[in-house]
PDB file of N, CA and C in Angstrom:
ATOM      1  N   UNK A   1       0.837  -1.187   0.000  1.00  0.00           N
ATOM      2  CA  UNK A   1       0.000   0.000   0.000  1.00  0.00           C
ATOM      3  C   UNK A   1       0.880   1.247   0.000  1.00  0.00           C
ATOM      4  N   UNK A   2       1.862   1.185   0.575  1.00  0.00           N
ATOM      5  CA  UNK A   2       2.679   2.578   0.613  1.00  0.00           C
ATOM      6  C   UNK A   2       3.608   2.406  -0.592  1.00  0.00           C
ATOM      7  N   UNK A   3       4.144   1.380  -0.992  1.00  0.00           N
ATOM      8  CA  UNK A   3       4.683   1.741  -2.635  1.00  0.00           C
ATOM      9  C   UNK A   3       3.152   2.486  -3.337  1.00  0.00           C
ATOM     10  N   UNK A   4       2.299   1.883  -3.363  1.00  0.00           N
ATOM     11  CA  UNK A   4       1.739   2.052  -4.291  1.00  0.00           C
ATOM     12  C   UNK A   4       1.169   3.732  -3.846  1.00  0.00           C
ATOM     13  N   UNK A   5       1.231   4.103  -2.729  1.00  0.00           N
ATOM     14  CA  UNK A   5       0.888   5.603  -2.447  1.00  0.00           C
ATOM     15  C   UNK A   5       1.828   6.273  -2.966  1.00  0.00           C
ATOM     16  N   UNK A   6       3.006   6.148  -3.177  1.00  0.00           N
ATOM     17  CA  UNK A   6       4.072   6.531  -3.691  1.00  0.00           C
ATOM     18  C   UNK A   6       4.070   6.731  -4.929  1.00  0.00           C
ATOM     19  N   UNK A   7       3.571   5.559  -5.685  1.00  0.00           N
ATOM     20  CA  UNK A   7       3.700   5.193  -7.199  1.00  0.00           C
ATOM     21  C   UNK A   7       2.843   7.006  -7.512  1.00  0.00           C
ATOM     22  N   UNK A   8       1.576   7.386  -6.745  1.00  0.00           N
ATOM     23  CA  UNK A   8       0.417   7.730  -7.288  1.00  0.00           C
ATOM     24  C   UNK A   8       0.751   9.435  -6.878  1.00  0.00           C
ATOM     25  N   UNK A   9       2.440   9.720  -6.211  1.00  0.00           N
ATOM     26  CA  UNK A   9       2.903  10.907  -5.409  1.00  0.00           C
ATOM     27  C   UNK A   9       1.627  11.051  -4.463  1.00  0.00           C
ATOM     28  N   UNK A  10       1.445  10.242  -3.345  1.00  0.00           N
ATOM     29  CA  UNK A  10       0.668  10.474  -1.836  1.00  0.00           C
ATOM     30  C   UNK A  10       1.460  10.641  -0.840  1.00  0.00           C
ATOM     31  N   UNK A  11       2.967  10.960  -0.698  1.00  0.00           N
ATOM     32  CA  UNK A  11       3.711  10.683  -0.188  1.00  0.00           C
ATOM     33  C   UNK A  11       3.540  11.660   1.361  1.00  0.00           C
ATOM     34  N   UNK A  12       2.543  12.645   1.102  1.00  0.00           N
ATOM     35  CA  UNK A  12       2.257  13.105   2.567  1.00  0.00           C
ATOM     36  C   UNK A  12       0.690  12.517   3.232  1.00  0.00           C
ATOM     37  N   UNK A  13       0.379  11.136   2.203  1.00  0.00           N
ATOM     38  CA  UNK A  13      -0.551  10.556   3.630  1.00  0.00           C
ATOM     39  C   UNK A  13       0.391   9.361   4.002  1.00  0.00           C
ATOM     40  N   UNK A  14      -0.255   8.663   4.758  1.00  0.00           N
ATOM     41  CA  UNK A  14       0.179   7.454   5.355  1.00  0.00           C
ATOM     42  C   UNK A  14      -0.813   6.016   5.776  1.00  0.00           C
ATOM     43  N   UNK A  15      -0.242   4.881   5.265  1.00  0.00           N
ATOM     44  CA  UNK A  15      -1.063   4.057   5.499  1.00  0.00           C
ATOM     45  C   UNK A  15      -1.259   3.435   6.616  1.00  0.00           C
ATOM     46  N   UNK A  16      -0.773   4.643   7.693  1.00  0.00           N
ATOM     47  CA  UNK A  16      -1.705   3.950   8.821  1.00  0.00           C
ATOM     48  C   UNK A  16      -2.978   4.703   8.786  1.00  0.00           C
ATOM     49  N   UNK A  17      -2.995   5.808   8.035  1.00  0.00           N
ATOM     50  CA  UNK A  17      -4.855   6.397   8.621  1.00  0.00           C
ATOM     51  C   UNK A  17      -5.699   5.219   8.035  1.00  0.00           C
ATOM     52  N   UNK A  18      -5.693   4.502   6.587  1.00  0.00           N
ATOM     53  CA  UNK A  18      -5.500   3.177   6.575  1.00  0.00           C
ATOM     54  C   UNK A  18      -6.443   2.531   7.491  1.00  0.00           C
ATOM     55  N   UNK A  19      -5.204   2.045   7.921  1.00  0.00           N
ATOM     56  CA  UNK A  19      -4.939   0.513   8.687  1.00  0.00           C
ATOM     57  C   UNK A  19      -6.648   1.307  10.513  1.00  0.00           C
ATOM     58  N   UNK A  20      -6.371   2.311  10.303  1.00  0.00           N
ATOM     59  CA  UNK A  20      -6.394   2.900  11.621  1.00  0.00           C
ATOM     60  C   UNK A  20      -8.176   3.394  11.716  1.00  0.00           C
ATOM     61  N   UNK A  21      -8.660   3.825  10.234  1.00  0.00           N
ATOM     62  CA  UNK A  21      -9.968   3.805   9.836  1.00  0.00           C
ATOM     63  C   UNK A  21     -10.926   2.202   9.433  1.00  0.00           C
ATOM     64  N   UNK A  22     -10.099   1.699   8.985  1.00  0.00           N
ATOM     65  CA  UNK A  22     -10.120  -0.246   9.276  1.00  0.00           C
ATOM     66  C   UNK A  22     -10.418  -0.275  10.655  1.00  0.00           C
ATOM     67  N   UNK A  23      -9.841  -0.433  11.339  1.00  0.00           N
ATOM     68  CA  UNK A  23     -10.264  -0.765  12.674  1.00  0.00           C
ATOM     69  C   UNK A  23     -11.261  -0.256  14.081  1.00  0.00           C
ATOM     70  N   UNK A  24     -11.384   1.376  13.544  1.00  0.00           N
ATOM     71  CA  UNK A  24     -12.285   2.162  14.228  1.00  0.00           C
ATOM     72  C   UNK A  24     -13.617   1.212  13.704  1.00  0.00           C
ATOM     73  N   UNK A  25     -13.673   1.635  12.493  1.00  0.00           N
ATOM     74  CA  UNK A  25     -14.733   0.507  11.697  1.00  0.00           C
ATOM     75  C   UNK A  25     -15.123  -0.894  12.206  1.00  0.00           C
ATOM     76  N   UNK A  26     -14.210  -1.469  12.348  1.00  0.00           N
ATOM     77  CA  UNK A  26     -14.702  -2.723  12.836  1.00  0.00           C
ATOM     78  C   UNK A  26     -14.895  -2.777  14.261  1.00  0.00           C
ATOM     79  N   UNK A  27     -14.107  -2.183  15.114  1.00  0.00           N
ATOM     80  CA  UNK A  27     -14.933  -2.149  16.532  1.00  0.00           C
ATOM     81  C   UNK A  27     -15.799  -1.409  16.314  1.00  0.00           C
ATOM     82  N   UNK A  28     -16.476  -0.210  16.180  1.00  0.00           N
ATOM     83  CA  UNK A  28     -17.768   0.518  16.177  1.00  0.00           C
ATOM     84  C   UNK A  28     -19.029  -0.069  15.522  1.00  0.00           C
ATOM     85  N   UNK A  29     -18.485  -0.580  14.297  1.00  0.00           N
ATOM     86  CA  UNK A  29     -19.548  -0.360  13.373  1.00  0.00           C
ATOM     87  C   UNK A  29     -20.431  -2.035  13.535  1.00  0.00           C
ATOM     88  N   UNK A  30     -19.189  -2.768  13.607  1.00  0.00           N
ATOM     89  CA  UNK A  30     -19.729  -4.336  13.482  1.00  0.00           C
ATOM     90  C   UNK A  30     -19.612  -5.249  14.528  1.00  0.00           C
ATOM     91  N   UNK A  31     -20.094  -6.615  14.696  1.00  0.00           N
ATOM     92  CA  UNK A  31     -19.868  -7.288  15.695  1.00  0.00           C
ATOM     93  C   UNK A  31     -18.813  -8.609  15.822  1.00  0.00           C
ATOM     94  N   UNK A  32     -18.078  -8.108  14.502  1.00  0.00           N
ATOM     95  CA  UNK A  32     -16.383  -8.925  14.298  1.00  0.00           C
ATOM     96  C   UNK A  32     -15.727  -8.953  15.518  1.00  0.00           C
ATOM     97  N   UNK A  33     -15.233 -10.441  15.986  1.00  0.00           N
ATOM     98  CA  UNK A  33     -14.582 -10.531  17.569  1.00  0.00           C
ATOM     99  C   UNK A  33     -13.191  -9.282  17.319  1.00  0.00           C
ATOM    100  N   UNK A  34     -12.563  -8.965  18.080  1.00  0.00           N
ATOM    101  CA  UNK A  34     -11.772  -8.102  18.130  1.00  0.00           C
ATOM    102  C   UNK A  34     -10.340  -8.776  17.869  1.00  0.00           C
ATOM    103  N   UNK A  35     -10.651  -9.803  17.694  1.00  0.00           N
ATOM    104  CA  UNK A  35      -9.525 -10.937  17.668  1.00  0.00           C
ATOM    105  C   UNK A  35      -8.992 -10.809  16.141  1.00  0.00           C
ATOM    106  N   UNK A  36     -10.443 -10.883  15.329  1.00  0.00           N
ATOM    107  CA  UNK A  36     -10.027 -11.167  13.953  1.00  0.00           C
ATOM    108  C   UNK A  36      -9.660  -9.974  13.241  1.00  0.00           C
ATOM    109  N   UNK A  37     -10.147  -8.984  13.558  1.00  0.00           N
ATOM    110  CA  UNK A  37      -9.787  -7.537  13.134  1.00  0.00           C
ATOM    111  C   UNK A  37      -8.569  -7.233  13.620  1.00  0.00           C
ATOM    112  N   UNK A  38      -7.780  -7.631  14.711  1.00  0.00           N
ATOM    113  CA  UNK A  38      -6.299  -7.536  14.956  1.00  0.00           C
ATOM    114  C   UNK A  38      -5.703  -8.601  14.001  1.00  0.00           C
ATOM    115  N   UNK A  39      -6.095  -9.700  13.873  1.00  0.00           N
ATOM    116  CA  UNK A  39      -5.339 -10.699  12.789  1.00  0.00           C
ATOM    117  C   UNK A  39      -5.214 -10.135  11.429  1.00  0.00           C
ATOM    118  N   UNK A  40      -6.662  -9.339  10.964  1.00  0.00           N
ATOM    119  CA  UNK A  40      -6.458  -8.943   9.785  1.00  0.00           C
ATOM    120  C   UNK A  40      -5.403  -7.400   9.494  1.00  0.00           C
ATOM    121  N   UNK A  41      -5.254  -7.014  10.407  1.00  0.00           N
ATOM    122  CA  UNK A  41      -4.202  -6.162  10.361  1.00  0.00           C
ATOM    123  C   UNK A  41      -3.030  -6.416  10.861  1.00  0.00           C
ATOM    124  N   UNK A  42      -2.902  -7.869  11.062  1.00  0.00           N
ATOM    125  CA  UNK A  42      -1.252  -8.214  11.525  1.00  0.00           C
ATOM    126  C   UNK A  42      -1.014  -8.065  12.504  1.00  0.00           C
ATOM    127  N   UNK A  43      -1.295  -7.883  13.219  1.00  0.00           N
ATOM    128  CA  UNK A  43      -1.219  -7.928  14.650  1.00  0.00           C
ATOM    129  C   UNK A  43      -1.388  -8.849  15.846  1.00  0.00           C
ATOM    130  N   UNK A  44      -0.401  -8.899  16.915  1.00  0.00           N
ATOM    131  CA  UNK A  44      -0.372  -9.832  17.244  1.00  0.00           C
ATOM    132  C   UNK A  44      -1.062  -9.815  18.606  1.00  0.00           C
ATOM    133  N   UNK A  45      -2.045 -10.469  18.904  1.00  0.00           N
ATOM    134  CA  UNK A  45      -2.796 -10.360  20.482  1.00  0.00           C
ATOM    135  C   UNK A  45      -2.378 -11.258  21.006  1.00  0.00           C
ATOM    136  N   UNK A  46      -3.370 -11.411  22.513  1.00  0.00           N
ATOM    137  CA  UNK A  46      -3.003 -12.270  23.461  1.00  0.00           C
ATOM    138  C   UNK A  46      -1.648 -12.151  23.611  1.00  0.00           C
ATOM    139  N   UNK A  47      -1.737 -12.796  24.943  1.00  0.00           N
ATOM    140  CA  UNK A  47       0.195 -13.304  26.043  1.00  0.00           C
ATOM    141  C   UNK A  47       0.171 -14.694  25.216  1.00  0.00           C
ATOM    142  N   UNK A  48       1.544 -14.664  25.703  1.00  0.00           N
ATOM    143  CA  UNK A  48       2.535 -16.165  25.098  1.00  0.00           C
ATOM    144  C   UNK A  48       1.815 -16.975  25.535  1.00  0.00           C
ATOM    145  N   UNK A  49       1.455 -16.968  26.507  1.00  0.00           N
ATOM    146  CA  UNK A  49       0.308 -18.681  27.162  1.00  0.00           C
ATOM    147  C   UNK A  49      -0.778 -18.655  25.583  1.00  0.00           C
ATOM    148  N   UNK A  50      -1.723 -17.353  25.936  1.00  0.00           N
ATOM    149  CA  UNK A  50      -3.061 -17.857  24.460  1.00  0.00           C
ATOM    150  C   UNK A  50      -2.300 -17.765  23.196  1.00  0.00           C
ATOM    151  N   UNK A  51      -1.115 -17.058  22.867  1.00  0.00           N
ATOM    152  CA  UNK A  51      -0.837 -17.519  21.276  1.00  0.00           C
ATOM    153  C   UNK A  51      -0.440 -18.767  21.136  1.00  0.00           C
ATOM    154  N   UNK A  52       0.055 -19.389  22.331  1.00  0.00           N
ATOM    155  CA  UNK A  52       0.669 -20.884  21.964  1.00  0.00           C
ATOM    156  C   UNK A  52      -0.138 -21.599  21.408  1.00  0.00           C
ATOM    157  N   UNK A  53      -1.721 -21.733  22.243  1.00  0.00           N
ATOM    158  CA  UNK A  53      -2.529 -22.338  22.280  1.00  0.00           C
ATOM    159  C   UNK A  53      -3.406 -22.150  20.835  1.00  0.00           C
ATOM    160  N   UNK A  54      -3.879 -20.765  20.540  1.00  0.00           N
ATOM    161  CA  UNK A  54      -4.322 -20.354  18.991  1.00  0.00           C
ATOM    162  C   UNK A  54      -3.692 -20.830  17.894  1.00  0.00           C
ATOM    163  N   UNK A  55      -4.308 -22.218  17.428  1.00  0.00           N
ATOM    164  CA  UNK A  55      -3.888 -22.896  16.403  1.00  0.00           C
ATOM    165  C   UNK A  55      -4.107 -22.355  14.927  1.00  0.00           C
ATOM    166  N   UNK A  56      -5.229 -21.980  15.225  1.00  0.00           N
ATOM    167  CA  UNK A  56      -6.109 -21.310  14.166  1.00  0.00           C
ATOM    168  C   UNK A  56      -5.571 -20.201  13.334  1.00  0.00           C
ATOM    169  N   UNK A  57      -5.831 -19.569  12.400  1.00  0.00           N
ATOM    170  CA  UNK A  57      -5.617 -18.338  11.677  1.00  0.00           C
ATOM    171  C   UNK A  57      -7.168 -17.465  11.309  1.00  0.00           C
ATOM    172  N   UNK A  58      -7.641 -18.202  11.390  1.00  0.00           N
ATOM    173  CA  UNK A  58      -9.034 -17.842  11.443  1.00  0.00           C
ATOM    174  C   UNK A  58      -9.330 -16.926  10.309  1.00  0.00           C
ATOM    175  N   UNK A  59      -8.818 -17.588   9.113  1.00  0.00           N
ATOM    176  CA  UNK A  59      -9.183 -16.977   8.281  1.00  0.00           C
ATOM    177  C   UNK A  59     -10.695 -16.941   7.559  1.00  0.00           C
ATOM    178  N   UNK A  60     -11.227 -17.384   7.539  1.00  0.00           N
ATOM    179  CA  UNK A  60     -12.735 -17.357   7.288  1.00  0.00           C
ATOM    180  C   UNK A  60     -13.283 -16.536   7.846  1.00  0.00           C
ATOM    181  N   UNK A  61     -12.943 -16.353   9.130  1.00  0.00           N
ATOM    182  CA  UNK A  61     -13.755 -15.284   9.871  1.00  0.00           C
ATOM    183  C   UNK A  61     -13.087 -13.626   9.408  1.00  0.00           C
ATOM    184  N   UNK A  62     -11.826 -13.878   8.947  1.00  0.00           N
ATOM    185  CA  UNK A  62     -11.270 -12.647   8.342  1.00  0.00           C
ATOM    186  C   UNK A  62     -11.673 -12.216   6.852  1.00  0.00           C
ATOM    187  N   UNK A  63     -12.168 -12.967   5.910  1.00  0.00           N
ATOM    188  CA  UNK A  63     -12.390 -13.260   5.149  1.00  0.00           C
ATOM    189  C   UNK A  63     -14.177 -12.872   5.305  1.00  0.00           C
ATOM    190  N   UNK A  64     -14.720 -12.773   5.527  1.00  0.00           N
ATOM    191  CA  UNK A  64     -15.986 -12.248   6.671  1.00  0.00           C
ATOM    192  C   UNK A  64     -16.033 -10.494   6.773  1.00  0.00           C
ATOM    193  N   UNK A  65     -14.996 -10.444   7.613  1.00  0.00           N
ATOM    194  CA  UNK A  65     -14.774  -9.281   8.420  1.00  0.00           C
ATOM    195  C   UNK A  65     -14.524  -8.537   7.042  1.00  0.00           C
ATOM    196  N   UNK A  66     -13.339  -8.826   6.073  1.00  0.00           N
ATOM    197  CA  UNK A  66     -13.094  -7.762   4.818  1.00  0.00           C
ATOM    198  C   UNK A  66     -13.746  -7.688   3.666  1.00  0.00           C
ATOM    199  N   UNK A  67     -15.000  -8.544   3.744  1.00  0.00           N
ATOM    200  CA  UNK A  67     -16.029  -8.563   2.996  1.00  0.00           C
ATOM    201  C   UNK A  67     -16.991  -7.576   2.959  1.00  0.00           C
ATOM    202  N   UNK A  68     -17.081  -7.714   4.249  1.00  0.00           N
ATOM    203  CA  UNK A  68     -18.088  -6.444   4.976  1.00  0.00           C
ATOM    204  C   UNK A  68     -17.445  -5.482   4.982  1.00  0.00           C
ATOM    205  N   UNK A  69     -15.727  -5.022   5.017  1.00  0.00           N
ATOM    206  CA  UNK A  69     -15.383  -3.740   4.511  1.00  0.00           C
ATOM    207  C   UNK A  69     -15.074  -3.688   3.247  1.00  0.00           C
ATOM    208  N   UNK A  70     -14.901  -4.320   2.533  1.00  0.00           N
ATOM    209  CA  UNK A  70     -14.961  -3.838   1.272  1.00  0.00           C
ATOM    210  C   UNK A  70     -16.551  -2.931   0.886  1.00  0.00           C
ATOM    211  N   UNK A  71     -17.375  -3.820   1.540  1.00  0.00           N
ATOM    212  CA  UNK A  71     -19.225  -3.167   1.014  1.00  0.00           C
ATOM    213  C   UNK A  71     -19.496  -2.184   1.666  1.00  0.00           C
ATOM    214  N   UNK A  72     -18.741  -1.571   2.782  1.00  0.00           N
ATOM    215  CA  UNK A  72     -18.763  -0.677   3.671  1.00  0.00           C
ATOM    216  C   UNK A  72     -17.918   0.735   2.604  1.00  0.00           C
ATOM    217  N   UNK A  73     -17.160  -0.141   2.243  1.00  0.00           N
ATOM    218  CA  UNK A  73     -15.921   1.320   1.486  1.00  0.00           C
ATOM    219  C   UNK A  73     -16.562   1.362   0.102  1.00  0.00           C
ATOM    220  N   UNK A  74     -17.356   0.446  -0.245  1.00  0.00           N
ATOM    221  CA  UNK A  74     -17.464   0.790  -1.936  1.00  0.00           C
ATOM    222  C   UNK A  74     -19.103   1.253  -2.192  1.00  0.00           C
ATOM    223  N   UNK A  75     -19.874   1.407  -0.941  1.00  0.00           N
ATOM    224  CA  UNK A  75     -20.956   2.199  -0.759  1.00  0.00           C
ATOM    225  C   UNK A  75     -20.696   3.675  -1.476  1.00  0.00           C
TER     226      UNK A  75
END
């Protein structure tokens, strides 16, 4: 995303407003666990005890979550 802000000379925004309007969004707006909206932005939750244990990637449920923002952003 930031090459490509670059490619387009955006070079005075930044892709965290991004990453950062993504996530206001999904805690406010929807009832996506807070889990998967940190996964989908890379991020890493939970202590070392629950990541050990989180086998999952839970992508379906992310896959979910950016569905509903895509229809949210292309309104």
């Amino acid at each position: 995303m930031a090459m490509l802000m670059r490619r387009m000379k955006l070079g005075h925004y930044t892709v965290h407003g991004f990453r950062s309007s993504f996530r206001d969004w999904a805690g406010d707006e929807t009832n996506h666990a807070r889990e998967v909206a940190e996964g989908a932005l890379a991020h890493v939750s939970g202590d070392a005890t629950e990541r050990a244990y989180r086998r999952s990637d839970a992508l379906a449920k992310r896959r979910l979550l950016l569905e509903d923002w895509a229809n949210f952003v292309s309104r």
